[in-house]
N, C-alpha and C. Protein backbone atom coordinates (compact mmCIF):
# COMPACT_ATOMS: atom_id res chain seq x y z
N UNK A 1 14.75 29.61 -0.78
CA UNK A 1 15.86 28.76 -1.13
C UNK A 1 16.77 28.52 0.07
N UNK A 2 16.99 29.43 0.64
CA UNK A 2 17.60 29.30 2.21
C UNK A 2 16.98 28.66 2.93
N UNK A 3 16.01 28.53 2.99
CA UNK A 3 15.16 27.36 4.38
C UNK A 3 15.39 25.49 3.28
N UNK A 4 15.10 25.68 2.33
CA UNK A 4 15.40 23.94 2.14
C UNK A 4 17.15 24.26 1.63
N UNK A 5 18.17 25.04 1.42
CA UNK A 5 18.80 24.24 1.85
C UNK A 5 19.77 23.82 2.98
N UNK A 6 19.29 25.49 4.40
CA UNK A 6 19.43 24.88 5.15
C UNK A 6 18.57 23.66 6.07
N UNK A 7 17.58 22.73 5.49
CA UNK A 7 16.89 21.95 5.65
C UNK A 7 15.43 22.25 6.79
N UNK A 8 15.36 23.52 6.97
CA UNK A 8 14.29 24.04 7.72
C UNK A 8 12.68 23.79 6.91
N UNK A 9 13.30 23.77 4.89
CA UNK A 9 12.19 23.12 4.69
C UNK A 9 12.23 21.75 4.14
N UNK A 10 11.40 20.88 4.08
CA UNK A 10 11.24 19.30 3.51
C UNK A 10 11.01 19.23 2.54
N UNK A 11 11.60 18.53 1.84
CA UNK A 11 11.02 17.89 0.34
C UNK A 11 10.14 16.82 0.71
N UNK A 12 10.62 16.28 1.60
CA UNK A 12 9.91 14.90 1.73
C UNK A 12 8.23 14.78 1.49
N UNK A 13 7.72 16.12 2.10
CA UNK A 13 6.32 15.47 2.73
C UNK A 13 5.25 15.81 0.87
N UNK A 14 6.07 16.37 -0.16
CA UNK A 14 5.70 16.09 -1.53
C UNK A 14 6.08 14.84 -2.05
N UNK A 15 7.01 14.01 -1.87
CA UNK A 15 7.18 13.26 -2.24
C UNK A 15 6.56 11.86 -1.54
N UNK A 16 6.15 12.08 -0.58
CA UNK A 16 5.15 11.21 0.31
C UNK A 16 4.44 11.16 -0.29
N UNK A 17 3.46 12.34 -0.96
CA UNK A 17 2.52 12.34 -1.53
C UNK A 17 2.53 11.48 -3.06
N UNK A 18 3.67 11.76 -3.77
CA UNK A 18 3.74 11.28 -4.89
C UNK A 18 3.93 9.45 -4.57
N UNK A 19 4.30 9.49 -3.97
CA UNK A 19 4.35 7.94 -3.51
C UNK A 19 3.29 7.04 -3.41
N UNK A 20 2.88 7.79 -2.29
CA UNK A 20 1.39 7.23 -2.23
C UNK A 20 1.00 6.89 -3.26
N UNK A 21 0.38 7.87 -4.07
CA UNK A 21 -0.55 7.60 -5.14
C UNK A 21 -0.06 6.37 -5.66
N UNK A 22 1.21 6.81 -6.25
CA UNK A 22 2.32 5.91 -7.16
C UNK A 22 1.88 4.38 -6.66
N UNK A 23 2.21 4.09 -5.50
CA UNK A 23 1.75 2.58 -5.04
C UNK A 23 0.59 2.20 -4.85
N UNK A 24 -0.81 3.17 -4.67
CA UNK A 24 -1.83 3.18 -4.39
C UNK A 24 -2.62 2.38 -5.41
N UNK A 25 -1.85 2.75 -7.05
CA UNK A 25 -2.12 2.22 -8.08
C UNK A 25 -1.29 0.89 -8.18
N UNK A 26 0.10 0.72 -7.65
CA UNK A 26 0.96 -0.42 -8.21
C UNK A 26 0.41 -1.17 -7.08
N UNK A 27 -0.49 -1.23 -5.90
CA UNK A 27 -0.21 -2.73 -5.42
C UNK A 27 -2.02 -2.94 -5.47
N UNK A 28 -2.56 -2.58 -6.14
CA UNK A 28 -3.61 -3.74 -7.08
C UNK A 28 -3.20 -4.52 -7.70
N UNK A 29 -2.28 -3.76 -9.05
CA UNK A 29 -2.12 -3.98 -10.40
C UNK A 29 -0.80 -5.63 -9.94
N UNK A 30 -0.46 -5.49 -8.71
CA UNK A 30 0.45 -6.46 -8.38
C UNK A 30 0.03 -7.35 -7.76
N UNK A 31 -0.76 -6.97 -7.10
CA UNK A 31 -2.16 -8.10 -6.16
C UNK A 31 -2.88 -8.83 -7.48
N UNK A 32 -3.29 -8.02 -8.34
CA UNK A 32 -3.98 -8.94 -9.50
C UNK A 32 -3.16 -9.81 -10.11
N UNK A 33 -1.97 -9.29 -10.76
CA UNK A 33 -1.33 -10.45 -11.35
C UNK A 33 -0.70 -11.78 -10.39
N UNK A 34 -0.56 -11.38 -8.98
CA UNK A 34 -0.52 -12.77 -7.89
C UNK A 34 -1.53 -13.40 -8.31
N UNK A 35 -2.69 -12.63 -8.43
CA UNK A 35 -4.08 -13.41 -7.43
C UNK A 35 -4.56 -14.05 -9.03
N UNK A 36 -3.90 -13.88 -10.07
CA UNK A 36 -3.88 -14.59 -11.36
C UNK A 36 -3.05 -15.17 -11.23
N UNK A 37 -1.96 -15.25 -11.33
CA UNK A 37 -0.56 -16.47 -10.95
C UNK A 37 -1.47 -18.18 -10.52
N UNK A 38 -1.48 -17.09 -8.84
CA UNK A 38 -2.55 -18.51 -8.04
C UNK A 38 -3.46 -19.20 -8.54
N UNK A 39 -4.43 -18.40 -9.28
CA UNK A 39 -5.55 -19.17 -9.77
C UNK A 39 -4.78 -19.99 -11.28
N UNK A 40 -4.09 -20.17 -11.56
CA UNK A 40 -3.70 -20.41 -13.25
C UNK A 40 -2.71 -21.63 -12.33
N UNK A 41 -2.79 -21.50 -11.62
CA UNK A 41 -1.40 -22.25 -10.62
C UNK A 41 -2.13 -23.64 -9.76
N UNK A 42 -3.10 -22.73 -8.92
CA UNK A 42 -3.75 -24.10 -8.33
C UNK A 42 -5.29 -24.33 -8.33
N UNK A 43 -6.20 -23.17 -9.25
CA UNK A 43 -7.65 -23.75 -9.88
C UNK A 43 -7.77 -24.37 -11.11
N UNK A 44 -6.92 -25.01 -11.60
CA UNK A 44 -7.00 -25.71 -13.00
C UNK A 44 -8.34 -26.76 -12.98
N UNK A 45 -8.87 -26.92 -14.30
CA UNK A 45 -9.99 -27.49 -14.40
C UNK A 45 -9.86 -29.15 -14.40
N UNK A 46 -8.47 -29.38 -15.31
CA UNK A 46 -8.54 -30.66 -15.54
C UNK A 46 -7.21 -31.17 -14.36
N UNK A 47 -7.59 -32.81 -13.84
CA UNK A 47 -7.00 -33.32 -12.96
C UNK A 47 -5.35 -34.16 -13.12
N UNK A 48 -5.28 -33.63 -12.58
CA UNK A 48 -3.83 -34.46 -12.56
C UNK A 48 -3.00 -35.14 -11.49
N UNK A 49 -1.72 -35.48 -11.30
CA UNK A 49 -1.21 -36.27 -9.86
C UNK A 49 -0.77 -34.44 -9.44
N UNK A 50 -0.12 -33.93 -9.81
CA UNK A 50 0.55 -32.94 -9.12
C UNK A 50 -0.44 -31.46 -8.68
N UNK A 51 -1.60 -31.39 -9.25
CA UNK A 51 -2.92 -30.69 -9.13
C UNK A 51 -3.27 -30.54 -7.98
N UNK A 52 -4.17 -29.52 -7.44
CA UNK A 52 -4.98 -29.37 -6.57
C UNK A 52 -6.38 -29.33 -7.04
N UNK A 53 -6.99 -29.73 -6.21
CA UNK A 53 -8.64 -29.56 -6.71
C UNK A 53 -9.19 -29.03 -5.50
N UNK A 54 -9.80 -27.76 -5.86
CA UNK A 54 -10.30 -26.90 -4.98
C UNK A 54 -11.58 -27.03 -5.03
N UNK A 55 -12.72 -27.00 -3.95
CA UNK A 55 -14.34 -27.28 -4.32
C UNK A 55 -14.57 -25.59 -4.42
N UNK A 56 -15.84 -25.35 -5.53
CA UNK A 56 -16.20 -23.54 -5.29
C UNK A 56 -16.40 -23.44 -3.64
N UNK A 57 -16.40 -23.85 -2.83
CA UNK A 57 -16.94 -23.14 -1.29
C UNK A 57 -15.34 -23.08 -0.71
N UNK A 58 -14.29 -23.82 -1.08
CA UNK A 58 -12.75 -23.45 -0.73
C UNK A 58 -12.83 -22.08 -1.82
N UNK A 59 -13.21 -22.23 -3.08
CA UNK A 59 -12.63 -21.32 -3.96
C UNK A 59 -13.27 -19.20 -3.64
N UNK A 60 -14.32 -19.65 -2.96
CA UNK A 60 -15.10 -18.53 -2.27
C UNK A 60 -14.17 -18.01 -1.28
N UNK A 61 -13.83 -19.02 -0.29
CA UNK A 61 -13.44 -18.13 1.15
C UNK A 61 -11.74 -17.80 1.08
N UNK A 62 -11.11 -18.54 -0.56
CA UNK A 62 -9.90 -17.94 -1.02
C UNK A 62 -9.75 -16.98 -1.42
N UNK A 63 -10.81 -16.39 -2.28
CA UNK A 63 -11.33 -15.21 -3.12
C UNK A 63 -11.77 -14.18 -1.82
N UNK A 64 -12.43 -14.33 -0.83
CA UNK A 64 -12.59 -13.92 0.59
C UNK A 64 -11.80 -13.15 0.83
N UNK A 65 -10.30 -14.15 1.52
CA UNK A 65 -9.27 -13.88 2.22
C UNK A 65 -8.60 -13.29 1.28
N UNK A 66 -8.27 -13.44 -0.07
CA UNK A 66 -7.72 -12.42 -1.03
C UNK A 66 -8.26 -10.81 -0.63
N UNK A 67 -9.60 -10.83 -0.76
CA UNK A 67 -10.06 -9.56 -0.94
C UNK A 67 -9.59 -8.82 0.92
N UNK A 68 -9.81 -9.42 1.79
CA UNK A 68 -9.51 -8.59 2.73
C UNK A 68 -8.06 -8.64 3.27
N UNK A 69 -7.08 -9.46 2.30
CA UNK A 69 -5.98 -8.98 2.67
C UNK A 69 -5.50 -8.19 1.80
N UNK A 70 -6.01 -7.53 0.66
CA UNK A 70 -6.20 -6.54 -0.41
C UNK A 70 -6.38 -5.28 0.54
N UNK A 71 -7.56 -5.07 1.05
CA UNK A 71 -8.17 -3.88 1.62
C UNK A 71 -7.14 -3.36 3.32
N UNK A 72 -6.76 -4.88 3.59
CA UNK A 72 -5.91 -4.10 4.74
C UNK A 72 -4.47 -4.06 4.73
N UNK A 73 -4.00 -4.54 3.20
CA UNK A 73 -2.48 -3.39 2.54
C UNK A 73 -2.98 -2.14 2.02
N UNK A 74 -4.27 -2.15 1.31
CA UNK A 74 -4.35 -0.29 1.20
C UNK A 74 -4.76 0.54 2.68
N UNK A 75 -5.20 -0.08 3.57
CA UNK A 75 -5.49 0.43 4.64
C UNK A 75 -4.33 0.78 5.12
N UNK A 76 -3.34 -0.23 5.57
CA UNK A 76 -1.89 -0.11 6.13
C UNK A 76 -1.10 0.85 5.40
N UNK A 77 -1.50 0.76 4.43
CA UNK A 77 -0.44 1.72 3.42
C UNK A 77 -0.81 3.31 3.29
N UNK A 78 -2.56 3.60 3.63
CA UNK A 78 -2.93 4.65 3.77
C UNK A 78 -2.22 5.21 5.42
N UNK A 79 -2.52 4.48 6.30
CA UNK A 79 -2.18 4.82 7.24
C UNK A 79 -1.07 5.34 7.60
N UNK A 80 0.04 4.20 6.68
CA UNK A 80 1.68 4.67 7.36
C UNK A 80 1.81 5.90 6.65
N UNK A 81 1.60 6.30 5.97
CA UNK A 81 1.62 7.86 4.80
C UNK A 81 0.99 9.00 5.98
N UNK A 82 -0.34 8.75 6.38
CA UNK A 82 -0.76 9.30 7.12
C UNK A 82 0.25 9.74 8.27
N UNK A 83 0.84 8.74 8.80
CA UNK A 83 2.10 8.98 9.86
C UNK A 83 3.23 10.06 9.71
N UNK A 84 3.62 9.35 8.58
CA UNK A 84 4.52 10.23 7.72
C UNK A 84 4.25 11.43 7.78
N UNK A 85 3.46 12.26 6.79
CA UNK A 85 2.69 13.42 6.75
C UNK A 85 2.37 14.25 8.28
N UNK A 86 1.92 13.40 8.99
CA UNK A 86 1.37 13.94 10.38
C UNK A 86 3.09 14.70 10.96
N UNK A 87 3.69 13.18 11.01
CA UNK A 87 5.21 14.03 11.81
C UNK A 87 5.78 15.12 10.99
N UNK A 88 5.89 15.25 9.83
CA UNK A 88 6.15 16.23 8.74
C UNK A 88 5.19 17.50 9.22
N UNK A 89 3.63 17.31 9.55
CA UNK A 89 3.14 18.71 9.96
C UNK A 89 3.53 19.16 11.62
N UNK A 90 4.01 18.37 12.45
CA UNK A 90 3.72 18.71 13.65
C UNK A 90 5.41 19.07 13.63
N UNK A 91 6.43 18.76 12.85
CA UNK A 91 7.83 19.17 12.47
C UNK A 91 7.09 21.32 11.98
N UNK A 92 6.49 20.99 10.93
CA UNK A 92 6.35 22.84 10.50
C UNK A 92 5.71 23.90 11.46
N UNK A 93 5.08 22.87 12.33
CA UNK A 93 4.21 23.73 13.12
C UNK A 93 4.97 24.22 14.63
N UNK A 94 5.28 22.98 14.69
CA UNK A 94 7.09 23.33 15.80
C UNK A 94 8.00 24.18 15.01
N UNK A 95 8.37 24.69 14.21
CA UNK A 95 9.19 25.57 13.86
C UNK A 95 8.71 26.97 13.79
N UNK A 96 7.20 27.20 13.13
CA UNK A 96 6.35 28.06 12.78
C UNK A 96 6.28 28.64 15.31
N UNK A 97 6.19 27.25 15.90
CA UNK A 97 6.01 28.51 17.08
C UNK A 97 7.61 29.14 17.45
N UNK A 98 8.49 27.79 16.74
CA UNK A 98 9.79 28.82 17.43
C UNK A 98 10.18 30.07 16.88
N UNK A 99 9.41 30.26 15.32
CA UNK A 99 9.88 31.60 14.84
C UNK A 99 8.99 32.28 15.68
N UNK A 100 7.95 32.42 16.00
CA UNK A 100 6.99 33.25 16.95
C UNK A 100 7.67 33.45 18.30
N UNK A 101 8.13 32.56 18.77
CA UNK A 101 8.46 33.32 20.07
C UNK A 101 9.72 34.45 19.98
């Protein structure tokens, strides 16, 4: 109880963790309902003046660029956590040699 609350220990690097996950799940579930928005928005079947008409070979390399800008927010998002965490261990492990010396 003395080391977190003189701040020698972190809460943080649990709650990093809980985070993660936490968004790991919310930015599909938020990517899907965009990537439904869009399609309900500008693949409509029937034509109109204010419409877009997309051909399937636009509608492919949209569905494309969806998917790999999907994979490199969970990538980015794995990573910056990773950061996080890393300075959080190389913080315990610097303390762990100053109690040693």
């Amino acid at each position: 109880m003395q080391d977190f609350l003189t701040f020698k220990t972190f809460l943080t690097p649990t709650l990093l963790l809980i985070f993660y996950y936490l968004y790991a799940i919310v930015i599909p579930v938020v990517s899907y309902s965009i990537a439904k928005w869009v399609k309900s928005s500008y693949f409509k079947k029937e034509n109109s003046d204010k419409e877009m008409i997309v051909t399937p070979k636009q509608k492919r390399i949209i569905v494309g660029i969806a998917l790999l800008c999907f994979l490199c927010m969970e990538l980015f998002w794995r990573v910056m956590f990773e950061f996080f965490i890393a300075y959080f261990d190389m913080h315990d492990a610097l303390m762990h040699i100053s109690k040693g010396v």
